[in-house]
C-alpha atoms as a PDB file:
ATOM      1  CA  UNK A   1       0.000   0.000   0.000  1.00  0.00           C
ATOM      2  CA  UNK A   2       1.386   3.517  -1.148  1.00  0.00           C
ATOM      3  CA  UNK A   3       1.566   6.156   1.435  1.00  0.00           C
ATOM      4  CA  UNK A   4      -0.886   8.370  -1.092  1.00  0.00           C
ATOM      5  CA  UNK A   5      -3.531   5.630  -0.395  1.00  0.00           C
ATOM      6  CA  UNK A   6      -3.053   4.579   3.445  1.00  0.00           C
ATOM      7  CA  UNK A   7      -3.413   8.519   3.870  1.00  0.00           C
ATOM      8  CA  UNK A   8      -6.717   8.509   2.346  1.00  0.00           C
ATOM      9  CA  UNK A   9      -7.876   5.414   4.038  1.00  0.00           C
ATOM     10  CA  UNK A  10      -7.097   6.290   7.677  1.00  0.00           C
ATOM     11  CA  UNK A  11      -8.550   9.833   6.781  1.00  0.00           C
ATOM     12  CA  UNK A  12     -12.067   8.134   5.307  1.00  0.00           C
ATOM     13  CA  UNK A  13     -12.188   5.586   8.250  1.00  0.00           C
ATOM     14  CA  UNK A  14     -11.168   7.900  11.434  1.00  0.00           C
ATOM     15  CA  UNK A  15     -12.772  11.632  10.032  1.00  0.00           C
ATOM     16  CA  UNK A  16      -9.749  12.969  11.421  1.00  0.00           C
ATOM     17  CA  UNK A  17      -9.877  15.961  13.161  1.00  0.00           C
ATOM     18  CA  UNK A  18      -7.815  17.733  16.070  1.00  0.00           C
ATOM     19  CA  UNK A  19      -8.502  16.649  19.349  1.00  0.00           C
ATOM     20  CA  UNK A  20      -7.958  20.021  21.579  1.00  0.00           C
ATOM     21  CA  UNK A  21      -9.388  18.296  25.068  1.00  0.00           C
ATOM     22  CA  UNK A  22      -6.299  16.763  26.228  1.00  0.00           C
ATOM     23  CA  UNK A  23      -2.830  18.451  27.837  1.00  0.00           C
ATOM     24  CA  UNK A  24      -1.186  16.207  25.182  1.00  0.00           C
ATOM     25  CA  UNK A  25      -0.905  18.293  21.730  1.00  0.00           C
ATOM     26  CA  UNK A  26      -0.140  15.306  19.445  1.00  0.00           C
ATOM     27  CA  UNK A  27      -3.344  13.188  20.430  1.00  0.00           C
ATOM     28  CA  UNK A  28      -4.283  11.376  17.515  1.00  0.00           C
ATOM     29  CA  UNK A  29      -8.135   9.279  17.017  1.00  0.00           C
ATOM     30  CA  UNK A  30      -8.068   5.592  18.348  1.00  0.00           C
ATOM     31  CA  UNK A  31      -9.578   4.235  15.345  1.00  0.00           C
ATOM     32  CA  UNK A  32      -6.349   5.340  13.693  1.00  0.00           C
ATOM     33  CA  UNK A  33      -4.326   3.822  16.174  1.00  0.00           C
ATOM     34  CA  UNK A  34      -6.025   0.397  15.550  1.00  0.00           C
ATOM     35  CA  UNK A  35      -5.861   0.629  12.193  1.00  0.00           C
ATOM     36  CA  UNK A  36      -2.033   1.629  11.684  1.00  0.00           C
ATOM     37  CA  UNK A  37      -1.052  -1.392  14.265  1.00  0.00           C
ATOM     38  CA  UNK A  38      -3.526  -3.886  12.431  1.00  0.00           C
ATOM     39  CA  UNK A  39      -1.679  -2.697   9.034  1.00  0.00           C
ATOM     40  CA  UNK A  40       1.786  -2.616  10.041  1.00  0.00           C
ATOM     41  CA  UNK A  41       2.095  -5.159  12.693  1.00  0.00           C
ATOM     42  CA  UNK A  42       1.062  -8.660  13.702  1.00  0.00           C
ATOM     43  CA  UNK A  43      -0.627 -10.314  16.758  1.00  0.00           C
ATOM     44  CA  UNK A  44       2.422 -11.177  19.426  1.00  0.00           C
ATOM     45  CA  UNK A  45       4.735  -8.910  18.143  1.00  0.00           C
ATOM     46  CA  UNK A  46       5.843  -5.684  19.788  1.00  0.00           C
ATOM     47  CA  UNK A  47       4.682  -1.755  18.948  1.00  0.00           C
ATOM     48  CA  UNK A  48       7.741   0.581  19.777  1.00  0.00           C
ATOM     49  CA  UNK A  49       5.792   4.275  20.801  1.00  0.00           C
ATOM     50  CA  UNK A  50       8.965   6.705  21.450  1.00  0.00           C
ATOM     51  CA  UNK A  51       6.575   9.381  22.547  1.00  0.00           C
ATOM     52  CA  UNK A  52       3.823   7.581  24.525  1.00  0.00           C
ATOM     53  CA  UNK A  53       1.340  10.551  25.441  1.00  0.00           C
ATOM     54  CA  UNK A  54      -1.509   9.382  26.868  1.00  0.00           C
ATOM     55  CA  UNK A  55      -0.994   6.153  25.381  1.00  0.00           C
ATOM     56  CA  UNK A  56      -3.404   5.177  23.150  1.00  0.00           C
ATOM     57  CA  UNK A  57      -0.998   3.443  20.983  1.00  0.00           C
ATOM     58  CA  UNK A  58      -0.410   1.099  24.180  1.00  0.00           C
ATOM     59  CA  UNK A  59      -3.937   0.625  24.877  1.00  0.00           C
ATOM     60  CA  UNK A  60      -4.351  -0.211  20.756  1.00  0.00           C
ATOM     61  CA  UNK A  61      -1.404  -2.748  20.916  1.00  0.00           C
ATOM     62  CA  UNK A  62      -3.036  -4.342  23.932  1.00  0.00           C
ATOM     63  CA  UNK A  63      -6.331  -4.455  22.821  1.00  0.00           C
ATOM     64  CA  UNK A  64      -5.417  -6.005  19.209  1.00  0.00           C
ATOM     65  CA  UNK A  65      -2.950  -8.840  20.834  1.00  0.00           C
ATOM     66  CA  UNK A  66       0.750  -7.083  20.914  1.00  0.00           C
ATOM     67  CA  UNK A  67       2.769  -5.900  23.470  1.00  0.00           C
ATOM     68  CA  UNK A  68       4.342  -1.848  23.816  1.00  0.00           C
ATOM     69  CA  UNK A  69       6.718  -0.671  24.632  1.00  0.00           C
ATOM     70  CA  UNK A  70       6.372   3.385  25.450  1.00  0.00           C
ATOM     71  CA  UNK A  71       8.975   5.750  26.397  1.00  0.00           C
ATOM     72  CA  UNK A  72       7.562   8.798  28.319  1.00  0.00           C
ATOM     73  CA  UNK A  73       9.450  11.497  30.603  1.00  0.00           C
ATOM     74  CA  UNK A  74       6.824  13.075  32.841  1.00  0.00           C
ATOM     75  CA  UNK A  75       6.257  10.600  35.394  1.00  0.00           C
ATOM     76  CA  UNK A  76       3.042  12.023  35.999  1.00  0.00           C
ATOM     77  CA  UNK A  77       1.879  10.893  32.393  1.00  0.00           C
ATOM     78  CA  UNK A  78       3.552   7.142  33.296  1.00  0.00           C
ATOM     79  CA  UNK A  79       0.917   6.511  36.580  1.00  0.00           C
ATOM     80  CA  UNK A  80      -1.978   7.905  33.943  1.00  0.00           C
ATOM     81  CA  UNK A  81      -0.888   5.352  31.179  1.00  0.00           C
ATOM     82  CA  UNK A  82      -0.250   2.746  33.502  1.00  0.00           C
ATOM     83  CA  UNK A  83      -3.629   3.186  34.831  1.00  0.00           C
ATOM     84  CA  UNK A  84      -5.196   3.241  31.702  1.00  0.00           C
ATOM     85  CA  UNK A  85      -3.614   0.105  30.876  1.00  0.00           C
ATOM     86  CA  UNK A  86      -5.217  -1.925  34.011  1.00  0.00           C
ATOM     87  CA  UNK A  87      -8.369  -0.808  32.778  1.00  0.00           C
ATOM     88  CA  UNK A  88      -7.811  -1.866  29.920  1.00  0.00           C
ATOM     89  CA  UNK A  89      -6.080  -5.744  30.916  1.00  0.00           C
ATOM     90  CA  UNK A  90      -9.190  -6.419  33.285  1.00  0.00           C
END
C-alpha cells in the first residue's frame, strides 16, 4: 500500500480531526491507532511508541494482541498510562 492511499484510508475511516481536550498536543483518534497497528504489525509482536502521550498506541497494541513498549518522561503521564492500561487488561 502507497503512502498516497493509506493517507486517504485512515482519513475516510477515522474523520480525522484535532482533538484540543487533552494536555497532550499530538493526540491522535483511536480508530487510527487500531488501524495503523492492524496494518503494520502482527498479533504477538511488539509496537515501539517513542513518545507515549496518553498512550493510546499502548492501549491499541493491547487491545489487538501485541505488546508496547512506550517511552515517556513526565512521570506524571507514566501513573496515567499505567492506569489506563489496568483498565484496559481487566
Amino acid at each position: 500500500m502507497c503512502a498516497r492511499t493509506m493517507k486517504r484510508e485512515l482519513a475516510r475511516r477515522c474523520k480525522l480531526r484535532p482533538q484540543f481536550e487533552s494536555a497532550i498536543l499530538a493526540q491522535k483518534p483511536r480508530e487510527g491507532t487500531f488501524l495503523l497497528i492492524n496494518l503494520f504489525s502482527k498479533r504477538g509482536q511488539v509496537v515501539l511508541n517513542p513518545f507515549l502521550g496518553s498512550g493510546t498506541t499502548a492501549i491499541a497494541a493491547v487491545r489487538t494482541g501485541r505488546s508496547c513498549i512506550g517511552i515517556k518522561i513526565e512521570a506524571d503521564y507514566i501513573r496515567m498510562v499505567e492506569d489506563r492500561l489496568k483498565e484496559v487488561e481487566r
